[in-house]
N, C-alpha and C. Protein backbone atom coordinates (compact mmCIF):
# COMPACT_ATOMS: atom_id res chain seq x y z
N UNK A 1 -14.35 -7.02 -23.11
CA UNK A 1 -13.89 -5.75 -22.58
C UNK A 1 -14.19 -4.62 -23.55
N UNK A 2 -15.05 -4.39 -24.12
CA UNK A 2 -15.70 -3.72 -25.24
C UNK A 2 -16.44 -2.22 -24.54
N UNK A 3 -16.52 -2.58 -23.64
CA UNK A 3 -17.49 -1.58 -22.73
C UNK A 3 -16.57 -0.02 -22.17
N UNK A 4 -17.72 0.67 -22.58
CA UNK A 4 -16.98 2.18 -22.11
C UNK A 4 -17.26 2.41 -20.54
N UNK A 5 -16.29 2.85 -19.84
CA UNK A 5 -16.20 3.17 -18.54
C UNK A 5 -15.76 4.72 -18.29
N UNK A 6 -16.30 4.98 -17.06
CA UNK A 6 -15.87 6.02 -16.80
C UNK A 6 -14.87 5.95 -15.65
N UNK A 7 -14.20 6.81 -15.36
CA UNK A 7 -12.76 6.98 -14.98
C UNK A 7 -12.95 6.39 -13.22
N UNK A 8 -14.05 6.74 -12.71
CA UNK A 8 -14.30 5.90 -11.24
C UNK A 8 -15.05 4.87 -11.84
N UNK A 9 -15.33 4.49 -12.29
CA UNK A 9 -15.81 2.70 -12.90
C UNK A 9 -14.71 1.75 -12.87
N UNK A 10 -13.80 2.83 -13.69
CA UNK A 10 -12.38 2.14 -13.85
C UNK A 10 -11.37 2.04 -12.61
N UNK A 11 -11.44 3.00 -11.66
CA UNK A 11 -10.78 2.93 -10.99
C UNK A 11 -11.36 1.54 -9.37
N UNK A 12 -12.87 1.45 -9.61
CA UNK A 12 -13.65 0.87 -8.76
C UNK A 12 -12.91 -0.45 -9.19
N UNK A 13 -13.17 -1.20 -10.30
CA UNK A 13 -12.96 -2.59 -11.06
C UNK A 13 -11.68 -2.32 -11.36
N UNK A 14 -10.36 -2.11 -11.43
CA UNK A 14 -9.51 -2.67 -11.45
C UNK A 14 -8.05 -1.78 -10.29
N UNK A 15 -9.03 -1.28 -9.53
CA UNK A 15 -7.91 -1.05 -8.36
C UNK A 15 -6.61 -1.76 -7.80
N UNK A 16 -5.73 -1.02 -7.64
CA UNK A 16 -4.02 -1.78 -7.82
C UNK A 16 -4.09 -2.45 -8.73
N UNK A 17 -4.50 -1.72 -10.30
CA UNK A 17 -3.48 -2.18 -11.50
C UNK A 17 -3.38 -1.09 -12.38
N UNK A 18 -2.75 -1.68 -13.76
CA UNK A 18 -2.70 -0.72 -14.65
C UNK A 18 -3.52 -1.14 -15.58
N UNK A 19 -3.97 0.22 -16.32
CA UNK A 19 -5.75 0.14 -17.30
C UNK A 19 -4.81 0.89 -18.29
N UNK A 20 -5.44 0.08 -19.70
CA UNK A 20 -4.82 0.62 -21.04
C UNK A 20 -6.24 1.23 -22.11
N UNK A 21 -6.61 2.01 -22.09
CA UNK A 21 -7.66 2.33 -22.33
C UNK A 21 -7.54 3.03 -24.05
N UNK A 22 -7.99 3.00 -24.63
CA UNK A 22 -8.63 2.79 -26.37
C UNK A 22 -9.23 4.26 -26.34
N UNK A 23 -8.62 5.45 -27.02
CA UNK A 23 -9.68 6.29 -27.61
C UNK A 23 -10.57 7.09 -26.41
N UNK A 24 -9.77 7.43 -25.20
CA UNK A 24 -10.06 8.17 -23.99
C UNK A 24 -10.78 9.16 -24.21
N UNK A 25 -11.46 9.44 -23.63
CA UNK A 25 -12.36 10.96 -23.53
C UNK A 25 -11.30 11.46 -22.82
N UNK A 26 -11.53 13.10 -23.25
CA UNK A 26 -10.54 13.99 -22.29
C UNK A 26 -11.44 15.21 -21.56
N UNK A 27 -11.33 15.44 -20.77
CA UNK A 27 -11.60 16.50 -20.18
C UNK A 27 -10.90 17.92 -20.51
N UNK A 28 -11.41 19.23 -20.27
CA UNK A 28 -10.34 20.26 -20.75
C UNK A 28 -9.61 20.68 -20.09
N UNK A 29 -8.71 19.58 -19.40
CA UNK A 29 -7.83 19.74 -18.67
C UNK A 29 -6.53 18.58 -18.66
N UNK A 30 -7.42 18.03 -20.24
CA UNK A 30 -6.53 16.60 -20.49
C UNK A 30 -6.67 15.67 -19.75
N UNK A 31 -7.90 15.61 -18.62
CA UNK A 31 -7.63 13.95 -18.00
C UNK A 31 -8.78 13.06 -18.49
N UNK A 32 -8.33 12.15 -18.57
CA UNK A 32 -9.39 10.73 -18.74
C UNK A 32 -10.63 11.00 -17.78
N UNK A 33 -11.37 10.99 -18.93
CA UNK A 33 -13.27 10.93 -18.54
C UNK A 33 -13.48 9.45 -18.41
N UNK A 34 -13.40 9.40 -19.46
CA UNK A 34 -14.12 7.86 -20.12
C UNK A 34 -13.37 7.28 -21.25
N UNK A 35 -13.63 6.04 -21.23
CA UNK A 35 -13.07 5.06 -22.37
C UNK A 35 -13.11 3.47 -22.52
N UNK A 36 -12.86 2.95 -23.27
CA UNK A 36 -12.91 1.69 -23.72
C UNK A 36 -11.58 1.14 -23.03
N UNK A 37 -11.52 0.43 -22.11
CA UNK A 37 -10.80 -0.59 -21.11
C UNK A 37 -10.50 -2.06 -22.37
N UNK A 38 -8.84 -1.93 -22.53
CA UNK A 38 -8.73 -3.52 -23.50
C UNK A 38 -7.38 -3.59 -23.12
N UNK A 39 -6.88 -3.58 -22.24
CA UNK A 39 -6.15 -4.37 -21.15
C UNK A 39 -5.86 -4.04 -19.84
N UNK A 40 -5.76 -4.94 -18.87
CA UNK A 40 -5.00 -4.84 -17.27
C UNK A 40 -4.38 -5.60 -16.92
N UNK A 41 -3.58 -4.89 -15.94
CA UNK A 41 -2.50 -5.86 -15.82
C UNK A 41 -1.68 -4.83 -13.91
N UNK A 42 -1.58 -6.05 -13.22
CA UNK A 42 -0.58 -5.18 -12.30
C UNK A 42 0.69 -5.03 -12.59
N UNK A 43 0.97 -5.49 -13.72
CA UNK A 43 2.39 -5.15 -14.48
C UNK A 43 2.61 -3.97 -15.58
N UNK A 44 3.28 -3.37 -15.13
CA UNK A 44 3.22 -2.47 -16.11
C UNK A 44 3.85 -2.14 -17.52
N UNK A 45 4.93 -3.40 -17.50
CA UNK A 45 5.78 -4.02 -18.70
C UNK A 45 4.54 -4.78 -20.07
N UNK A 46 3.17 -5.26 -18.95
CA UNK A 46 2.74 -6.13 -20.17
C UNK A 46 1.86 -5.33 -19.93
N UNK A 47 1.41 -4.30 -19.67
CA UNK A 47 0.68 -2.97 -20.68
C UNK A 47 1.22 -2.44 -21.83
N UNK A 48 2.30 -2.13 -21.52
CA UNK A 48 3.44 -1.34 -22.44
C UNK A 48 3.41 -2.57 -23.75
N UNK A 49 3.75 -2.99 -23.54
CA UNK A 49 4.23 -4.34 -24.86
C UNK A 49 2.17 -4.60 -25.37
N UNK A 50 1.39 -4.76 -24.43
CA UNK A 50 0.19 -4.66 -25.29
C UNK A 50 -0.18 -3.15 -26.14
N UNK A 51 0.49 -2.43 -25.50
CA UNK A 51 -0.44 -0.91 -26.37
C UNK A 51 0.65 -1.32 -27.88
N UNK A 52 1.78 -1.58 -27.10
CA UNK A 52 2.47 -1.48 -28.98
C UNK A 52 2.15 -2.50 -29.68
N UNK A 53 1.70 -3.83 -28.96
CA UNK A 53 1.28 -5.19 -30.12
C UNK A 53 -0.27 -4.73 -30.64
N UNK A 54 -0.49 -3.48 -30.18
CA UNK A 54 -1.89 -3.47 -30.90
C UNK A 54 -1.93 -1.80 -31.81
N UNK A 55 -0.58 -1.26 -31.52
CA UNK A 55 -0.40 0.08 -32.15
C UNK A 55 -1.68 0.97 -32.18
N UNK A 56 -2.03 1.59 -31.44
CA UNK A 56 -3.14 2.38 -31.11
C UNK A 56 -2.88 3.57 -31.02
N UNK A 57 -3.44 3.52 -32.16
CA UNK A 57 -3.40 5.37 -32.41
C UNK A 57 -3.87 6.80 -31.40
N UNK A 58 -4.82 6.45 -30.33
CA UNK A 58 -4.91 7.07 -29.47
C UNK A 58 -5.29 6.01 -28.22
N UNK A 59 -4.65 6.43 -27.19
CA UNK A 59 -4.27 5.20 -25.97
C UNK A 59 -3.91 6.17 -24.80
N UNK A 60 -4.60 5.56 -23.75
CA UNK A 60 -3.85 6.04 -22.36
C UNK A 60 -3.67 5.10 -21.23
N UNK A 61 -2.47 5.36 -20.78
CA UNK A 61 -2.30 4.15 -19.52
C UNK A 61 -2.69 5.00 -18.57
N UNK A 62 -3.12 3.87 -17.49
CA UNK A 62 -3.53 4.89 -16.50
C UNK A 62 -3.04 3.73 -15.29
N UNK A 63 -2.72 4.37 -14.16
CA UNK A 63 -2.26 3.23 -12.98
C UNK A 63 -3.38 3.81 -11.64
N UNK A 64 -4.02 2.35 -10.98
CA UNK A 64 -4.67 2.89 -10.22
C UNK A 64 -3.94 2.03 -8.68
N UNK A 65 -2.63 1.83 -9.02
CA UNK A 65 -2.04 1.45 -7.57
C UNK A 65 -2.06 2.42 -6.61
N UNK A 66 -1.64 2.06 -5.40
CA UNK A 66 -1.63 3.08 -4.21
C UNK A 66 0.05 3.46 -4.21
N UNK A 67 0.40 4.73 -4.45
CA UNK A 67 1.65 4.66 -4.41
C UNK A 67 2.22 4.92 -2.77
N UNK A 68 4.01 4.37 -3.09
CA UNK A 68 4.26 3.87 -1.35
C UNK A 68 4.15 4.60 -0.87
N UNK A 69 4.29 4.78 0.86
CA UNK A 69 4.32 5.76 1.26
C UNK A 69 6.14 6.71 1.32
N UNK A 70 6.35 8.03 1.17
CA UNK A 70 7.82 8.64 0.38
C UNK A 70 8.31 8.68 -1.06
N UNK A 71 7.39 7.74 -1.74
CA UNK A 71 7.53 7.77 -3.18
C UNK A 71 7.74 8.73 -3.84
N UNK A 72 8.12 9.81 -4.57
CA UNK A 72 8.47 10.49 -5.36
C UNK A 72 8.33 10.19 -6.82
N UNK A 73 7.74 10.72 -7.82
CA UNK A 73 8.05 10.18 -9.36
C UNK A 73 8.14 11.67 -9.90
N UNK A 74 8.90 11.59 -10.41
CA UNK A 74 9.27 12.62 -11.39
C UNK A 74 9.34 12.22 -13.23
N UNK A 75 8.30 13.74 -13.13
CA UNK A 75 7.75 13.39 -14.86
C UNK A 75 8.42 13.88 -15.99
């Protein structure tokens, strides 16, 4: 999983899960371009517990589930 992806690469290959991505490119608008993919998971507990067993200094989770339909999340 060494390989840099870009943000529809990522979203193509691991659709309905969560992507923990290494050292993200940002756009100037702050969103994920591109990056190094080194974990997935449709859980989002064993993302969380991998970004901290590997303490990564720059990291972004990203979720490419379909959210339900009425869902609400507040940030």
């Amino acid at each position: 999983m060494n390989e840099v992806l870009t943000l529809d690469e990522m979203k193509a290959r691991y659709d309905g899960e969560w992507v923990l991505v290494e050292d993200p490119e940002l756009d100037e608008h702050i969103r994920v371009v591109r990056g190094k993919v080194i974990a997935h998971s449709a859980d989002r507990d064993e993302m969380d517990r991998k970004a901290i067993e590997l303490h990564l200094k720059h990291s972004a989770s990203l979720c490419f589930k379909k959210t339900p339909e009425g869902m609400v999340y507040v940030l």
